[in-house]
C-alpha atoms as a PDB file:
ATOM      1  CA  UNK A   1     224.630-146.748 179.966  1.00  0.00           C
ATOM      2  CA  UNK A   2     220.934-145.038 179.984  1.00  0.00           C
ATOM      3  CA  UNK A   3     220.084-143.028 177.515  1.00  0.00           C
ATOM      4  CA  UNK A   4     218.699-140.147 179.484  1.00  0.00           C
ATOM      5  CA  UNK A   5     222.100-139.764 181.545  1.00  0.00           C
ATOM      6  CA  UNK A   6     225.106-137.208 180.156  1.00  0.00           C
ATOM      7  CA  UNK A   7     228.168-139.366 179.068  1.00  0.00           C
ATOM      8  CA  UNK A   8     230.014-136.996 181.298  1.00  0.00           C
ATOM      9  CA  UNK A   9     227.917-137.445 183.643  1.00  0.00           C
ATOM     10  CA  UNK A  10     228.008-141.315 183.678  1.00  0.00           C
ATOM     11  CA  UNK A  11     232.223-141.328 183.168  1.00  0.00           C
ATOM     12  CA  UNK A  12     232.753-139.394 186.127  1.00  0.00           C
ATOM     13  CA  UNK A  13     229.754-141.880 187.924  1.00  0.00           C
ATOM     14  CA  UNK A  14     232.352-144.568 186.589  1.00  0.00           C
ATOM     15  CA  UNK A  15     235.460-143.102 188.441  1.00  0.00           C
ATOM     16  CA  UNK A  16     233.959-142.054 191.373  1.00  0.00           C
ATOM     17  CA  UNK A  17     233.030-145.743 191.163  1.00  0.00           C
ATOM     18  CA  UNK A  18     236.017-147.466 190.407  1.00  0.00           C
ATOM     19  CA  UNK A  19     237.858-145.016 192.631  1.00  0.00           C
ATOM     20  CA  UNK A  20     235.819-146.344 195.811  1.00  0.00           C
ATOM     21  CA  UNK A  21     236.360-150.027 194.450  1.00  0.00           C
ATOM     22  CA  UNK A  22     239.738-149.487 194.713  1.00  0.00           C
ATOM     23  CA  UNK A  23     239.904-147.722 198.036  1.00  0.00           C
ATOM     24  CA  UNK A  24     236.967-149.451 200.072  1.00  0.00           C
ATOM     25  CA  UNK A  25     235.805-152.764 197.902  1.00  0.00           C
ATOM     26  CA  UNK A  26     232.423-154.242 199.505  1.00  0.00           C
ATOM     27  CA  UNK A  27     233.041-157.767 201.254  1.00  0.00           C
ATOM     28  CA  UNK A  28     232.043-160.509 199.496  1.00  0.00           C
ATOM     29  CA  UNK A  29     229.772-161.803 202.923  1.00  0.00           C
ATOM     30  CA  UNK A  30     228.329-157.893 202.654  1.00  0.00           C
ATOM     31  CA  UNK A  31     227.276-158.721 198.931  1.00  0.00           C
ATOM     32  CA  UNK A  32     226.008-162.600 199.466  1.00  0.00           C
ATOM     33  CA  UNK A  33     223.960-161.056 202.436  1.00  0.00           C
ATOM     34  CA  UNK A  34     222.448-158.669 200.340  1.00  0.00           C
ATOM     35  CA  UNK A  35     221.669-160.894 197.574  1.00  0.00           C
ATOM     36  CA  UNK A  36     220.258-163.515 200.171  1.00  0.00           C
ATOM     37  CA  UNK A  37     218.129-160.653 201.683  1.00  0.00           C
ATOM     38  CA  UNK A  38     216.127-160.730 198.051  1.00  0.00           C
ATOM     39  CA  UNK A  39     215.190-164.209 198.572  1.00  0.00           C
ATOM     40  CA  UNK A  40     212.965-163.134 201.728  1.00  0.00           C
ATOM     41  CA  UNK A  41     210.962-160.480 199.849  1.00  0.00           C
ATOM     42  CA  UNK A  42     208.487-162.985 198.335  1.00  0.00           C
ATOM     43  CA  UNK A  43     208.883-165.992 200.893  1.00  0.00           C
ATOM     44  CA  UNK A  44     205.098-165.580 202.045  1.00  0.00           C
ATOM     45  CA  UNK A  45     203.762-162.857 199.155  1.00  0.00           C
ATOM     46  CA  UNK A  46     204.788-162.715 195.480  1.00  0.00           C
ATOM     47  CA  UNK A  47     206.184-159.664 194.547  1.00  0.00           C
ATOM     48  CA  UNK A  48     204.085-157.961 191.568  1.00  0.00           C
ATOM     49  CA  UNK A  49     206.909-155.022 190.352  1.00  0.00           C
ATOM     50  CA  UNK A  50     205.740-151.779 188.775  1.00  0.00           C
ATOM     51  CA  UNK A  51     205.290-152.098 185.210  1.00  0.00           C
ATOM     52  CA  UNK A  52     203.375-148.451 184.518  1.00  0.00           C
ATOM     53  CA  UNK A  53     203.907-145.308 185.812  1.00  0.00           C
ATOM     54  CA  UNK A  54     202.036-142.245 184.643  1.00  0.00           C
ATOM     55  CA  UNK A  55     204.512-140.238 186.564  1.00  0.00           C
ATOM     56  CA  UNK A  56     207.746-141.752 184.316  1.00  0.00           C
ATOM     57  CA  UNK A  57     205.482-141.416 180.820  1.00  0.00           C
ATOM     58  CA  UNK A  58     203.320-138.396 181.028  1.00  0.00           C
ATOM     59  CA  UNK A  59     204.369-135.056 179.718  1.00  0.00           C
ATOM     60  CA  UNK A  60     204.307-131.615 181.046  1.00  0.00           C
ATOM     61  CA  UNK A  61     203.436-130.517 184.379  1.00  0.00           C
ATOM     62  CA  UNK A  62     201.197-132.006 186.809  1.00  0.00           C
ATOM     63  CA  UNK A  63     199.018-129.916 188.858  1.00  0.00           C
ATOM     64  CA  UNK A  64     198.823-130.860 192.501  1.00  0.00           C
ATOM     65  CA  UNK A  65     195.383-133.119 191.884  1.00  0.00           C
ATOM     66  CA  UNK A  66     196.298-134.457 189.265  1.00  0.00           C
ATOM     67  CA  UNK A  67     196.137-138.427 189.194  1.00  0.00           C
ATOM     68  CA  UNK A  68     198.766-140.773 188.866  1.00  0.00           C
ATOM     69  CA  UNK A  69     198.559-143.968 187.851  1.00  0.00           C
ATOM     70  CA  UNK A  70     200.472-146.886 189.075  1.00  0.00           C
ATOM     71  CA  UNK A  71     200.124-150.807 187.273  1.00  0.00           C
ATOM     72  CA  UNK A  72     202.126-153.647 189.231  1.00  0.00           C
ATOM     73  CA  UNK A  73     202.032-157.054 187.725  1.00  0.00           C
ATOM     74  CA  UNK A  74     203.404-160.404 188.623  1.00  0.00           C
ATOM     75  CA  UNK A  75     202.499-164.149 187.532  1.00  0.00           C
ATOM     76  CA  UNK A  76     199.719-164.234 189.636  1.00  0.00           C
ATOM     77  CA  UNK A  77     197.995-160.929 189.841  1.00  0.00           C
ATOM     78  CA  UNK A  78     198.038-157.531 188.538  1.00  0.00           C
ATOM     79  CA  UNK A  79     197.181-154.253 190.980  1.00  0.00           C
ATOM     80  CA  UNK A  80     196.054-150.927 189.399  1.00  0.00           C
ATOM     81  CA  UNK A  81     195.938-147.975 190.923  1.00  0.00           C
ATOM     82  CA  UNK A  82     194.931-144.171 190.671  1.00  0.00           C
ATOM     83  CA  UNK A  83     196.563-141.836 193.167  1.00  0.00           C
ATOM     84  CA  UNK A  84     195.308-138.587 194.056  1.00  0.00           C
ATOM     85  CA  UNK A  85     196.733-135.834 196.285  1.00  0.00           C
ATOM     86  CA  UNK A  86     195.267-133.881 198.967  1.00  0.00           C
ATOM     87  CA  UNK A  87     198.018-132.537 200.991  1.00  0.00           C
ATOM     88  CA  UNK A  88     200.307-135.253 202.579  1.00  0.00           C
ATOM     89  CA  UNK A  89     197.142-138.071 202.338  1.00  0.00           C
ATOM     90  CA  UNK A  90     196.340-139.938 199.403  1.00  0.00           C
ATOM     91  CA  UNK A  91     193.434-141.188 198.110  1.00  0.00           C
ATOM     92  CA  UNK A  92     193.766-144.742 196.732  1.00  0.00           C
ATOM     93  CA  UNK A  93     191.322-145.672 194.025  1.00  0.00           C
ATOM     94  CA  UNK A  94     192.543-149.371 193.145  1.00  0.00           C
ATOM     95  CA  UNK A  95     191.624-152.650 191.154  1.00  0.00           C
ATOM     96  CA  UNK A  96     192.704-155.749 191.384  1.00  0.00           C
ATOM     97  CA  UNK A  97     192.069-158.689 188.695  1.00  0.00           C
ATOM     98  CA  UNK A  98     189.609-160.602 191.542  1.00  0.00           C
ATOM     99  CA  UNK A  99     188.778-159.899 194.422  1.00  0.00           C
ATOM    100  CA  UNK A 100     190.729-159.534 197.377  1.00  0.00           C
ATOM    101  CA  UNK A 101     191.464-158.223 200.607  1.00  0.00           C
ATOM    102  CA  UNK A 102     193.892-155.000 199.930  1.00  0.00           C
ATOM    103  CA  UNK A 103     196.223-154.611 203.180  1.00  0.00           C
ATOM    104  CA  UNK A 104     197.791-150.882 202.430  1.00  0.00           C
ATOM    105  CA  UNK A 105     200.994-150.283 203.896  1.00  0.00           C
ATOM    106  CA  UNK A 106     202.292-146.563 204.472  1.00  0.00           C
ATOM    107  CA  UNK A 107     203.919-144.279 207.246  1.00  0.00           C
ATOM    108  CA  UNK A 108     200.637-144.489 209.325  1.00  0.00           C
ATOM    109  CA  UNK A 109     198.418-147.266 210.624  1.00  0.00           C
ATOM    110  CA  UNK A 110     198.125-150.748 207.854  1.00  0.00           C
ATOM    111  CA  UNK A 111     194.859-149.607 206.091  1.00  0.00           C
ATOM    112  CA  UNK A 112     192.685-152.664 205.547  1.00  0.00           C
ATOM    113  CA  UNK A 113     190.146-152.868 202.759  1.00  0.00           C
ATOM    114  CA  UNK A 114     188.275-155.169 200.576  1.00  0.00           C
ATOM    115  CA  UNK A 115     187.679-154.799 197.356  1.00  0.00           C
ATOM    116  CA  UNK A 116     184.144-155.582 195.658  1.00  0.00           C
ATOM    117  CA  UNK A 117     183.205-158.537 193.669  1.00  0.00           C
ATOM    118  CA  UNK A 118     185.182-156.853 190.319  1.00  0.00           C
ATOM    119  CA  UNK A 119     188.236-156.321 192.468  1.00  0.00           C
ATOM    120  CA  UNK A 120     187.797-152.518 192.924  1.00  0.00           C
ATOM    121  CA  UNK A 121     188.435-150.570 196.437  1.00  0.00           C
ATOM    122  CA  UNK A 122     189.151-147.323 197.445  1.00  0.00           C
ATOM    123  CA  UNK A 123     190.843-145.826 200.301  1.00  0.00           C
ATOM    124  CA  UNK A 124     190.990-142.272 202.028  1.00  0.00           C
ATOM    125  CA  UNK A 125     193.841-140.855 204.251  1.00  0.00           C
ATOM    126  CA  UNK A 126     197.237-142.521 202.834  1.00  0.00           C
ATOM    127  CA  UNK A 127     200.022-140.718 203.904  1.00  0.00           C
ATOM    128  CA  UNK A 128     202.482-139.694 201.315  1.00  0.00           C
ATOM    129  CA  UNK A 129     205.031-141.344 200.984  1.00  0.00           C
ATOM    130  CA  UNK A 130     206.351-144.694 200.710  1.00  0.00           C
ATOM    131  CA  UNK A 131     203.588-147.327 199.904  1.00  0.00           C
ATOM    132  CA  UNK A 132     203.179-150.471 199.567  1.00  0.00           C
ATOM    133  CA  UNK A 133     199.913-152.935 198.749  1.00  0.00           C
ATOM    134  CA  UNK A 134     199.467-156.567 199.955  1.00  0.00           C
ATOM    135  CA  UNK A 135     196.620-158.664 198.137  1.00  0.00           C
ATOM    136  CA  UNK A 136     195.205-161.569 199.934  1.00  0.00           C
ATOM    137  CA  UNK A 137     193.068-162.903 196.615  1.00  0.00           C
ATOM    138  CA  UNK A 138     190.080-164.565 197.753  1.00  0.00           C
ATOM    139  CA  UNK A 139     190.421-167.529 195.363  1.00  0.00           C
ATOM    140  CA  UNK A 140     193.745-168.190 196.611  1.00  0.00           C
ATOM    141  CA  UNK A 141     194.297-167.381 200.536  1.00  0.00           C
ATOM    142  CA  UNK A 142     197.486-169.153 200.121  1.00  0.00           C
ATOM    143  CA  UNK A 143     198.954-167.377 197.416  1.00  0.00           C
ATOM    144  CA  UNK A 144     198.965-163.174 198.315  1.00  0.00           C
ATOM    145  CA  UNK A 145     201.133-160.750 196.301  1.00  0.00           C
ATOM    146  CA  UNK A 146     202.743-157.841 197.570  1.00  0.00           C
ATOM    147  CA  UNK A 147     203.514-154.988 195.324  1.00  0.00           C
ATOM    148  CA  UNK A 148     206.779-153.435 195.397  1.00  0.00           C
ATOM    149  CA  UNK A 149     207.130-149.834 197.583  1.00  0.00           C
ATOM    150  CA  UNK A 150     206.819-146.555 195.580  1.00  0.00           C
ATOM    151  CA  UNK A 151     206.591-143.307 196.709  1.00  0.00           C
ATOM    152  CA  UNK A 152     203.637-141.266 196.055  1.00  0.00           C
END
């Protein structure tokens, strides 16, 4: 059980739960599909997951510029980034650990960037929302990452 979640909370989650298992269970094809669905994120990309959010581990109340910060790691690259508001666009101040070509993937137009010979870029006009990065690393064409989606 998490520790931030009511334990009334969670044992009525748990009946509500066992109460649909009961009524409705989910096919076994429906779950194997699902699970096999997985396999596909990271057949051409790696997928580097979030490992730091500024949103989940700073305290008090952000004001509507402040910056989040977003880290996303996997075996073969890391992706940091520094989100700022302006409205519903973004502003994407970013570093990878070489340098790359940053595809930027949001509810507008693929925003295409490359980053400079320390792996930093920047981009203007992301809409908010769901995002999502793809790094083509420049020492290894073969071998991109793709961060996970996040909304900002």
């Amino acid at each position: 059980m998490p520790a931030d979640i009511d334990p009334r909370d969670q044992a009525l989650l748990d009946e509500v739960s066992d109460a649909l298992e009961a009524t409705d269970p989910i096919p076994p094809e429906v779950v194997a599909a699902g699970r096999g669905a997985f396999t596909w994120l990271t057949i051409d990309a790696e997928l580097a997951a979030l490992a730091d959010d500024s949103a989940l581990t700073d305290s008090g109340v952000r004001g509507p510029t402040a910056t989040r910060s977003l880290t996303f790691e996997c075996a073969t690259g890391v992706v940091v980034l520094d989100v700022t508001s302006d409205g519903d666009e973004r502003r994407i101040i970013g570093q990878t650990d070489r340098p790359a070509d940053v595809e930027i993937r949001h509810g507008g137009p693929a925003i295409t960037v490359s980053t400079d010979e320390y792996g930093r870029f920047r981009a203007e006009d992301v809409l908010a929302g769901p995002v999502s990065l793809r790094c083509v690393f420049h020492d290894a064409p073969s071998a991109p990452i793709v961060t996970s989606w996040v909304v900002v």
